[in-house]
C-alpha atoms as a PDB file:
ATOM      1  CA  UNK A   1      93.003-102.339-105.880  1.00  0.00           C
ATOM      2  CA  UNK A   2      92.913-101.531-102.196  1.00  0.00           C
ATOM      3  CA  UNK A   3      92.719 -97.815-101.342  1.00  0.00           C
ATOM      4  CA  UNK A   4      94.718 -95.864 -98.161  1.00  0.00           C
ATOM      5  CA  UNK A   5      92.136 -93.974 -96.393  1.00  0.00           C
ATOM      6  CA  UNK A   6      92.696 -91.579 -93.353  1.00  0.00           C
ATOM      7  CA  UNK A   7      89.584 -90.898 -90.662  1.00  0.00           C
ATOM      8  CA  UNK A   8      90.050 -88.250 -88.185  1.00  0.00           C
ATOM      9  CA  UNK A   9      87.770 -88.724 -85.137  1.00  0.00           C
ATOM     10  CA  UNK A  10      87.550 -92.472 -86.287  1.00  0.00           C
ATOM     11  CA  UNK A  11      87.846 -94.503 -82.820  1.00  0.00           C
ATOM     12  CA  UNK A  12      84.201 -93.893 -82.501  1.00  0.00           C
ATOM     13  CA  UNK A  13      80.716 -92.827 -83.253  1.00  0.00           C
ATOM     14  CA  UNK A  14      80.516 -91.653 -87.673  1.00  0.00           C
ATOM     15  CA  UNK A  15      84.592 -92.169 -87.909  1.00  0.00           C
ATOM     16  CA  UNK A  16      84.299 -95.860 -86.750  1.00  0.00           C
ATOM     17  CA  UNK A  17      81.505 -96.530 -88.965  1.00  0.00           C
ATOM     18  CA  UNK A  18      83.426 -95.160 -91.329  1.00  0.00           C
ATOM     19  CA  UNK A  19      86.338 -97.466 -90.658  1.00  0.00           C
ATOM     20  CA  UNK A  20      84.447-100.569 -90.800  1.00  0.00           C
ATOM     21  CA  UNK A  21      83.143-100.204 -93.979  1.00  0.00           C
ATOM     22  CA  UNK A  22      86.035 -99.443 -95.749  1.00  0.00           C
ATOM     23  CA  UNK A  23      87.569-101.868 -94.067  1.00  0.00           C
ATOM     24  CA  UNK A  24      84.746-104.208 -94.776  1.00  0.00           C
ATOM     25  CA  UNK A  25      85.560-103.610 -98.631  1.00  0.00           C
ATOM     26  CA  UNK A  26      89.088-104.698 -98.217  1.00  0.00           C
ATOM     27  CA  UNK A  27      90.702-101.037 -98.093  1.00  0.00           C
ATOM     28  CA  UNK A  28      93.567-100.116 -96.222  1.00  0.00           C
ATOM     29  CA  UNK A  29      91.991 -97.720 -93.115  1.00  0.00           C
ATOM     30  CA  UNK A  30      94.217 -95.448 -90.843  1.00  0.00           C
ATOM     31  CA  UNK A  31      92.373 -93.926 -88.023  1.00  0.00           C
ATOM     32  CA  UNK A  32      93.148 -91.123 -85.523  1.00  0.00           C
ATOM     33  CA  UNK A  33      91.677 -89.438 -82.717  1.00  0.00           C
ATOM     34  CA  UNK A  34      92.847 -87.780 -79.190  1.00  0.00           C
ATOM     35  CA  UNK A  35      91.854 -90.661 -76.911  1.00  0.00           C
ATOM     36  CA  UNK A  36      94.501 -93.364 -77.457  1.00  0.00           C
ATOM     37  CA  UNK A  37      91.730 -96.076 -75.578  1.00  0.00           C
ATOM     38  CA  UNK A  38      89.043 -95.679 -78.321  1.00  0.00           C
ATOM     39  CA  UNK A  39      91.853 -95.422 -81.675  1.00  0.00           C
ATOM     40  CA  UNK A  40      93.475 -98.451 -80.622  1.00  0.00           C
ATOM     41  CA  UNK A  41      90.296-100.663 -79.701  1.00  0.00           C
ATOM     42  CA  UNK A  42      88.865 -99.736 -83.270  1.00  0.00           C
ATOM     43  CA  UNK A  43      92.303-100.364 -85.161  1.00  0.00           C
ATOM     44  CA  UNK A  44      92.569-103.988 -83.468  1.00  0.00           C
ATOM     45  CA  UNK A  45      89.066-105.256 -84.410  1.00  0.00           C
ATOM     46  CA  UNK A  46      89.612-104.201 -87.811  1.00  0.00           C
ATOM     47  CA  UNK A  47      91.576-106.025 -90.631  1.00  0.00           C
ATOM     48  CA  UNK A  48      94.692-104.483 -91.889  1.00  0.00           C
ATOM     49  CA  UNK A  49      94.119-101.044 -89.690  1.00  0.00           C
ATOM     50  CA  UNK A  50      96.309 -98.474 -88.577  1.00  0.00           C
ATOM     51  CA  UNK A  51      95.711 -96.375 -85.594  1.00  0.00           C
ATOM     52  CA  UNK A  52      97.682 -93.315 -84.429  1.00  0.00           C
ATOM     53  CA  UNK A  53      96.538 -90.826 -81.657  1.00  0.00           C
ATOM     54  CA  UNK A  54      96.561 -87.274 -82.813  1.00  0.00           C
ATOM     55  CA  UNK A  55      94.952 -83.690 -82.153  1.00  0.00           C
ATOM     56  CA  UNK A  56      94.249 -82.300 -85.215  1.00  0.00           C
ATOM     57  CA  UNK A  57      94.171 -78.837 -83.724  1.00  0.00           C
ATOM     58  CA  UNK A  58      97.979 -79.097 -83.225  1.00  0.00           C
ATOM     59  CA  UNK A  59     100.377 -78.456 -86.159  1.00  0.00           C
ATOM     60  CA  UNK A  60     102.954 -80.015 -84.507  1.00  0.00           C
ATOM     61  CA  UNK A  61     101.320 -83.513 -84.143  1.00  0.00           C
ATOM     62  CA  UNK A  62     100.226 -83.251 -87.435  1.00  0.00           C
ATOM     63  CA  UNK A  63     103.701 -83.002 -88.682  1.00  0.00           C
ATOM     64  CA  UNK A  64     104.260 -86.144 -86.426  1.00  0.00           C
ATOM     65  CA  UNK A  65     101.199 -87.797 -87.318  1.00  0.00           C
ATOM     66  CA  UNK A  66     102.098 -87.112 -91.356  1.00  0.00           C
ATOM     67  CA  UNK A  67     105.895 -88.695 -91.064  1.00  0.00           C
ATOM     68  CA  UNK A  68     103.940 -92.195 -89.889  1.00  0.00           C
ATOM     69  CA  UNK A  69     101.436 -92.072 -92.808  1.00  0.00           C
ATOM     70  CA  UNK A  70     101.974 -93.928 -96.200  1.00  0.00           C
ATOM     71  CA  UNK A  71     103.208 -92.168 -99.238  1.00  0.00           C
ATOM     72  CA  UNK A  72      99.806 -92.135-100.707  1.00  0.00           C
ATOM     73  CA  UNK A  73      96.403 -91.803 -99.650  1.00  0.00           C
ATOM     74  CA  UNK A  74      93.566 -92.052-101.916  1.00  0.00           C
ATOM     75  CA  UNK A  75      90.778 -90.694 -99.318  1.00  0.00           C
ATOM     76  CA  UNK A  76      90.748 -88.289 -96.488  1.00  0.00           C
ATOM     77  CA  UNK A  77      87.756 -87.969 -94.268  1.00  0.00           C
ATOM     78  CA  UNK A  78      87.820 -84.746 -92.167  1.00  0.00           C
ATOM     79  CA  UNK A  79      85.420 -86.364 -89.273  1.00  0.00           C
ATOM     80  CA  UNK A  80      87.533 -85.098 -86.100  1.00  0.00           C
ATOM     81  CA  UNK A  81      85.333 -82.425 -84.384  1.00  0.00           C
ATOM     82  CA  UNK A  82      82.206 -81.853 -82.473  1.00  0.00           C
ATOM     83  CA  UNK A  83      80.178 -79.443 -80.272  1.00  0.00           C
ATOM     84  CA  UNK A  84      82.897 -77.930 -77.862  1.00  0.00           C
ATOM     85  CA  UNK A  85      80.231 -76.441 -75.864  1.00  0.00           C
ATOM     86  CA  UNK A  86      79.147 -79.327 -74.157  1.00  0.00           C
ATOM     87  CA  UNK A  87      82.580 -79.310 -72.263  1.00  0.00           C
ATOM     88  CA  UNK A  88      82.295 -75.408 -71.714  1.00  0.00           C
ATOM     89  CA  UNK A  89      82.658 -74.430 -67.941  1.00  0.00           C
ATOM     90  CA  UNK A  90      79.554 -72.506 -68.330  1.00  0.00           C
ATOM     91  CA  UNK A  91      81.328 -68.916 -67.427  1.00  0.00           C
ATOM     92  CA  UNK A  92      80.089 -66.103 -69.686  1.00  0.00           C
ATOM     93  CA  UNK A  93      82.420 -63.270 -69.638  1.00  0.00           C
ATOM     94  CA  UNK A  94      84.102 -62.313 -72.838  1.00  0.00           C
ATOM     95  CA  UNK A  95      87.588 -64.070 -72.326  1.00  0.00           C
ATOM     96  CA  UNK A  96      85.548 -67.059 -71.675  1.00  0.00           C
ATOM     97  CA  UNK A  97      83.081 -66.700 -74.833  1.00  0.00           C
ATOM     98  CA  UNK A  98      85.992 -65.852 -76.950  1.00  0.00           C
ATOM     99  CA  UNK A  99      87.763 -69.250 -75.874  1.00  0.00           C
ATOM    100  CA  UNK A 100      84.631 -71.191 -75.962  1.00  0.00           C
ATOM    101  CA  UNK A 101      84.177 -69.482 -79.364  1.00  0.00           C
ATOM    102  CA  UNK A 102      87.448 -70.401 -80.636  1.00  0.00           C
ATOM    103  CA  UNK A 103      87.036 -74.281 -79.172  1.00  0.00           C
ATOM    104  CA  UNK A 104      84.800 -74.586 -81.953  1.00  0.00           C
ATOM    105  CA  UNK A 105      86.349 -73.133 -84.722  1.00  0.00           C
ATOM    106  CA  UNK A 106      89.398 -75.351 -83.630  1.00  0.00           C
ATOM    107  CA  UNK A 107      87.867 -78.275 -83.667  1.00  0.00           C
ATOM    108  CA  UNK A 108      85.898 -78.388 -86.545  1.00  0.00           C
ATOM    109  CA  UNK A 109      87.177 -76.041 -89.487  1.00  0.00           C
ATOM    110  CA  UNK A 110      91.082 -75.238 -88.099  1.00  0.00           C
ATOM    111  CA  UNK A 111      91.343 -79.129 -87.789  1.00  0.00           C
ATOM    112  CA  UNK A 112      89.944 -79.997 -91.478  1.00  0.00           C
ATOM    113  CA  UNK A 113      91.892 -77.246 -92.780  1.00  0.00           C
ATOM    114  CA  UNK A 114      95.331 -78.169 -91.023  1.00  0.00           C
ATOM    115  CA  UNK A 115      94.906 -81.993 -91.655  1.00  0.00           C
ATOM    116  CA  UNK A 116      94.246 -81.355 -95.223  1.00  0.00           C
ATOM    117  CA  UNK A 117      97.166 -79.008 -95.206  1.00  0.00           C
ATOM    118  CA  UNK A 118      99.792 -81.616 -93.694  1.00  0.00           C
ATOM    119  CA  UNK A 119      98.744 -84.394 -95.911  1.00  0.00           C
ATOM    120  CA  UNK A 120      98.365 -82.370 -99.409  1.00  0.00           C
ATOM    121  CA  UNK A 121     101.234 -83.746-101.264  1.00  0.00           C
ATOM    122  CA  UNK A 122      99.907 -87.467-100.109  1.00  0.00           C
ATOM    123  CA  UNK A 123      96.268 -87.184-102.394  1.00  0.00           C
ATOM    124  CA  UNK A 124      96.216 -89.291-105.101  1.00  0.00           C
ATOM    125  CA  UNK A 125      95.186 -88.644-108.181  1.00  0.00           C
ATOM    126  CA  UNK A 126      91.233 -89.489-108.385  1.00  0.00           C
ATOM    127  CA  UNK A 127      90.930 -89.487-104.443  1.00  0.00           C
ATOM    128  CA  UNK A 128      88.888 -87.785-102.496  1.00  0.00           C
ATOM    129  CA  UNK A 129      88.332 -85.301 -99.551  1.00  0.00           C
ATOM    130  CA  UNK A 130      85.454 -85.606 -97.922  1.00  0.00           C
ATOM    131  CA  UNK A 131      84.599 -83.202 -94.539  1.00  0.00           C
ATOM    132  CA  UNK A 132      81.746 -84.311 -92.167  1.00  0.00           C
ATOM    133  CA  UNK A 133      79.959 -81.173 -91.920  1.00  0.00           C
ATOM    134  CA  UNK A 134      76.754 -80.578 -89.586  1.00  0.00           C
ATOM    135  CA  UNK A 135      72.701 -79.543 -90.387  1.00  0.00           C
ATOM    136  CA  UNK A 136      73.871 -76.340 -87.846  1.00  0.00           C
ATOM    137  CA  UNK A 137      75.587 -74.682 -90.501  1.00  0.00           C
ATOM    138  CA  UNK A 138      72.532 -74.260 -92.039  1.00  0.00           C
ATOM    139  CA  UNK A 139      69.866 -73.668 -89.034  1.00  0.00           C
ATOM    140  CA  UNK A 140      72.672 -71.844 -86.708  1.00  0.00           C
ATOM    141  CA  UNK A 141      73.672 -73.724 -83.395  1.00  0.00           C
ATOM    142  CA  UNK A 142      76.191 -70.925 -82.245  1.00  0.00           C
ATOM    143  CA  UNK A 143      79.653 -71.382 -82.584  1.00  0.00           C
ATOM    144  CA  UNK A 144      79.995 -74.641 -84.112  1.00  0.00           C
ATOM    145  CA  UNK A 145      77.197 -73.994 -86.778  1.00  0.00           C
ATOM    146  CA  UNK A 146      79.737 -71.063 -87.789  1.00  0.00           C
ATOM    147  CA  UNK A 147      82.102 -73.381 -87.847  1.00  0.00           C
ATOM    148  CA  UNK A 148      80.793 -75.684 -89.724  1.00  0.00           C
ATOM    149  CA  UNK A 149      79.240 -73.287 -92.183  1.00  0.00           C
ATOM    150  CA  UNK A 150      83.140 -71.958 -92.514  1.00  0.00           C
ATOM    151  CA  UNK A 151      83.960 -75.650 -93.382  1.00  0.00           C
ATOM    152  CA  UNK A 152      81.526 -75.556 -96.403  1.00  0.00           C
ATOM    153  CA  UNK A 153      82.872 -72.375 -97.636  1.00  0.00           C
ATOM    154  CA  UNK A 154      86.398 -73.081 -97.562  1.00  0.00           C
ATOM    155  CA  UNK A 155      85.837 -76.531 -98.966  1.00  0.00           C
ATOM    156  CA  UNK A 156      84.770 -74.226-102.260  1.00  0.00           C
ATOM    157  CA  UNK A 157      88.176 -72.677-102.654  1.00  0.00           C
ATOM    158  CA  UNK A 158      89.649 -76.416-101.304  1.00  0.00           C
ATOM    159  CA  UNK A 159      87.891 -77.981-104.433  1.00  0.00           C
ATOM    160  CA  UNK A 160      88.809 -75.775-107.432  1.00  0.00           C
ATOM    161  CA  UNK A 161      92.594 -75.702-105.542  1.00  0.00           C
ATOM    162  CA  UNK A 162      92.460 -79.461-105.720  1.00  0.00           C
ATOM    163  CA  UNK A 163      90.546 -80.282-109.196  1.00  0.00           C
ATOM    164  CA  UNK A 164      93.395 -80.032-111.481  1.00  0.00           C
ATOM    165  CA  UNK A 165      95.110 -82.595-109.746  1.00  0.00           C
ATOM    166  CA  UNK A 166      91.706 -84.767-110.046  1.00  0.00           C
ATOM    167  CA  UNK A 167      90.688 -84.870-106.500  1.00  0.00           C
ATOM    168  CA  UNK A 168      87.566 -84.096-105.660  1.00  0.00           C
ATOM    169  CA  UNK A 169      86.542 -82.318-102.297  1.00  0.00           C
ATOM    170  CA  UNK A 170      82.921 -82.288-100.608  1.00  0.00           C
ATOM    171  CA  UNK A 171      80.923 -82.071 -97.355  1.00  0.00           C
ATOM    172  CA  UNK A 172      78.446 -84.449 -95.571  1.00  0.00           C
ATOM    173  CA  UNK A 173      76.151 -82.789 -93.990  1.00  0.00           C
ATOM    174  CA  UNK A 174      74.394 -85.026 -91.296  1.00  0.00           C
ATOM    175  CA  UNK A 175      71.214 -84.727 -89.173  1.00  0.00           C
ATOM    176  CA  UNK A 176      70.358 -85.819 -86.155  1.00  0.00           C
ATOM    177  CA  UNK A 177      72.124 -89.214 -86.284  1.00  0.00           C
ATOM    178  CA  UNK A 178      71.533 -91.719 -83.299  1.00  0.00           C
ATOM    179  CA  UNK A 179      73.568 -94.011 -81.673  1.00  0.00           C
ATOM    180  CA  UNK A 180      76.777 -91.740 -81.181  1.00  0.00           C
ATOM    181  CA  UNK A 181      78.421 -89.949 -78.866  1.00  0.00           C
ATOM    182  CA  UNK A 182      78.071 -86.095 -80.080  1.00  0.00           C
ATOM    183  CA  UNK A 183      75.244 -85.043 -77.395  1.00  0.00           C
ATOM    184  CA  UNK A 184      77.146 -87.180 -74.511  1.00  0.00           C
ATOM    185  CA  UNK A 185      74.247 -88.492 -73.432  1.00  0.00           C
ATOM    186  CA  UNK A 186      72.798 -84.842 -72.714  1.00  0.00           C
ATOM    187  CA  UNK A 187      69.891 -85.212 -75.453  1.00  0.00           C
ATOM    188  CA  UNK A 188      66.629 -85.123 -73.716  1.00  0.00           C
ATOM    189  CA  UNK A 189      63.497 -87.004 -74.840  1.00  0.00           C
ATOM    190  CA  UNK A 190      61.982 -84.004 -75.881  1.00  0.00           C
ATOM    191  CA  UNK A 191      64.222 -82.160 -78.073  1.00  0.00           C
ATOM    192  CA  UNK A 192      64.693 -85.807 -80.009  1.00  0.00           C
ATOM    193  CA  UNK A 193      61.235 -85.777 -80.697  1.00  0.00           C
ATOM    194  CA  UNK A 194      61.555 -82.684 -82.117  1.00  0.00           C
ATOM    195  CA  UNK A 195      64.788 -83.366 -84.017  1.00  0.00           C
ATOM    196  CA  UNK A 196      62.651 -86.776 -85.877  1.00  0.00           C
ATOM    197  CA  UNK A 197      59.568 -84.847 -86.222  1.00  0.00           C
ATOM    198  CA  UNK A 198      61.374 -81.934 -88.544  1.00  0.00           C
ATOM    199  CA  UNK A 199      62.101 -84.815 -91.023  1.00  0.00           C
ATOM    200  CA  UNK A 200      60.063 -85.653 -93.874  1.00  0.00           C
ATOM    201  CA  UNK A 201      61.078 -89.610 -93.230  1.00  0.00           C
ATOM    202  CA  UNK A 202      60.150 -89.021 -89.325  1.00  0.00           C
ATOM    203  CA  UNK A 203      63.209 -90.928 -88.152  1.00  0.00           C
ATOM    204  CA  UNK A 204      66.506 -90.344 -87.307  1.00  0.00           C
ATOM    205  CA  UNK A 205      69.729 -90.892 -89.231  1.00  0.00           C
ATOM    206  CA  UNK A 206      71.559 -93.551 -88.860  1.00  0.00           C
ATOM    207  CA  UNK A 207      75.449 -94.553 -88.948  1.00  0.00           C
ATOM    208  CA  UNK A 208      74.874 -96.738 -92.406  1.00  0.00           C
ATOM    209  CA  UNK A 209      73.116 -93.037 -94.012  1.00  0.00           C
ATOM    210  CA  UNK A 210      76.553 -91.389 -93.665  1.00  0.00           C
ATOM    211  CA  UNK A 211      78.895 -94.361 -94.684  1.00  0.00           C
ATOM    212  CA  UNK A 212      76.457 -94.936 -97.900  1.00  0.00           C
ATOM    213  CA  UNK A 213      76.989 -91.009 -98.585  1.00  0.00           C
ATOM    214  CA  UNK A 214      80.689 -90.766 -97.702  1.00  0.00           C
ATOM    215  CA  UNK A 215      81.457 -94.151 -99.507  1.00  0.00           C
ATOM    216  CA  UNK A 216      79.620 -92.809-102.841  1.00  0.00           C
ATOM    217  CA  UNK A 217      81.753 -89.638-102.598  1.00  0.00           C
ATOM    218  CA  UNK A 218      84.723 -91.370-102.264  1.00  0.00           C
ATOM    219  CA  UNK A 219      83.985 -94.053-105.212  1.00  0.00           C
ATOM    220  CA  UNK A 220      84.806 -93.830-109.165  1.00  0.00           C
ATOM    221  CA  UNK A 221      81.079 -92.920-109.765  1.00  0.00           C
ATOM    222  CA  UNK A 222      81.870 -89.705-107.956  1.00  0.00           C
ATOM    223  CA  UNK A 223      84.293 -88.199-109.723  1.00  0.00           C
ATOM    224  CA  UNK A 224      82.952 -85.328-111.472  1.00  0.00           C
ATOM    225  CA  UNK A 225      81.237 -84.272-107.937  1.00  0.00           C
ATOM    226  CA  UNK A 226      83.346 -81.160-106.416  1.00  0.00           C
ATOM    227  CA  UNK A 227      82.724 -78.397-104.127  1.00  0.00           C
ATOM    228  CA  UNK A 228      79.397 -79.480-102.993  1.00  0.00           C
ATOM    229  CA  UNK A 229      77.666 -80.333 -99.392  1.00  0.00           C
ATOM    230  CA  UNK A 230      75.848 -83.223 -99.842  1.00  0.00           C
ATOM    231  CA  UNK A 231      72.553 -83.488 -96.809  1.00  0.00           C
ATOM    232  CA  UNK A 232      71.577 -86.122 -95.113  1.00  0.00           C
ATOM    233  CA  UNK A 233      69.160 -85.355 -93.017  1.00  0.00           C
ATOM    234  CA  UNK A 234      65.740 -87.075 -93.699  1.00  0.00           C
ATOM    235  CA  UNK A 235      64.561 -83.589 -95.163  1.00  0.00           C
ATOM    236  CA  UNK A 236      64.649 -81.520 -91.853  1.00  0.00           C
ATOM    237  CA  UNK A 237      66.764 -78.963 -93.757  1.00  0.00           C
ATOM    238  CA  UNK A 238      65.790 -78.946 -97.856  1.00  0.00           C
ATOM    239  CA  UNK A 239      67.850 -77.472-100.149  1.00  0.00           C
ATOM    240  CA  UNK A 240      67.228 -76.940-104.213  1.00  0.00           C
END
């Protein structure tokens, strides 16, 4: 039976991937994201897709955003996000730190946490929440490794809140992926060198890695996985 699954951030980069393989596998895909250009390109080149522009940062148009979704949804991916401080102004005095620090925290925990909120009495039974995390929560990168690392924390309390209802909730937690848009182009030879030579598979991640780990946590084989963060990072941060 064809699922309903929602991707935030899904008009490009991990989201889109996302959307075209679950819409690959014949399951109903709603996308969102800010830009209306890069939501609606995705939604027409896939089959059967919805896509509706939203900031997930903004209770208000996620009250919108939830009175155009379908009464059920079996799978939520919390992908909507990023590194803020690439599109800082560069000022450093405290009002300024304090709203770059905050851009962060918006954008990837308040967002996950608000979407997940709005949509709560849509989850199906044996569906699935699944947050794209980040490798910073774990090796610090600032403001949006806090973030991040917030994201895996509340996804704890998130998972034992949801479990009784028999929906499971867990984080991906990528590496350095190529071939998106999250440095914006700002990634300099060096420092990717660096980011493939801390892996023990010395190579970066690719778009298929995350969709094979999201798509595993979001199948029947996955049900008895909760509350976890799940890495995928070649081994450049190893966990036991």
């Amino acid at each position: 039976m064809a699922r309903t699954i929602l991707i935030t951030g899904g008009g490009t980069g991990i989201g889109r991937a996302l959307a075209e393989h679950f819409a690959a596998h014949g399951d109903h895909v709603v996308i969102t994201g800010r830009r209306p250009g890069p939501v609606k390109e995705t939604a027409d080149a896939l089959p059967g897709a919805t896509g509706l522009v939203c900031d997930h940062t903004d209770p208000a148009a996620l009250l919108r955003l939830a009175a155009e979704l379908p009464e059920r949804l079996d799978v939520l991916v919390n992908n909507a996000g990023g590194q803020t401080d690439f599109d800082a102004d560069g000022a450093t005095d405290l009002a300024s730190y304090a709203r770059d620090f905050r851009a962060n925290l918006d954008a990837n925990l308040l967002s996950a946490a608000l979407t997940t909120r709005a949509v709560d009495d849509r989850l199906a039974a044996g569906g699935a929440v699944i947050h794209i995390g980040s490798i910073a929560a774990d090796q610090g990168s600032g403001s949006y490794g806090a973030a991040k690392a917030g994201l895996a924390s509340w996804n704890i309390d998130l998972a034992r809140t949801l479990g009784p209802r028999g929906v499971t909730a867990n984080v991906v937690s990528p590496g350095y992926i190529a071939d998106t848009e999250f440095f914006r182009d700002k990634l300099a030879d060096e420092r990717r060198e660096r980011l493939i030579a801390a892996t023990a598979t010395g190579r970066a991640g690719t778009l298929d890695d995350i969709t094979g780990a999201v798509a595993f946590l979001a199948s029947p084989g996955a049900r008895h996985i909760t509350g976890q963060v799940l890495n995928v990072n070649g081994g450049a941060y190893a966990s036991r």
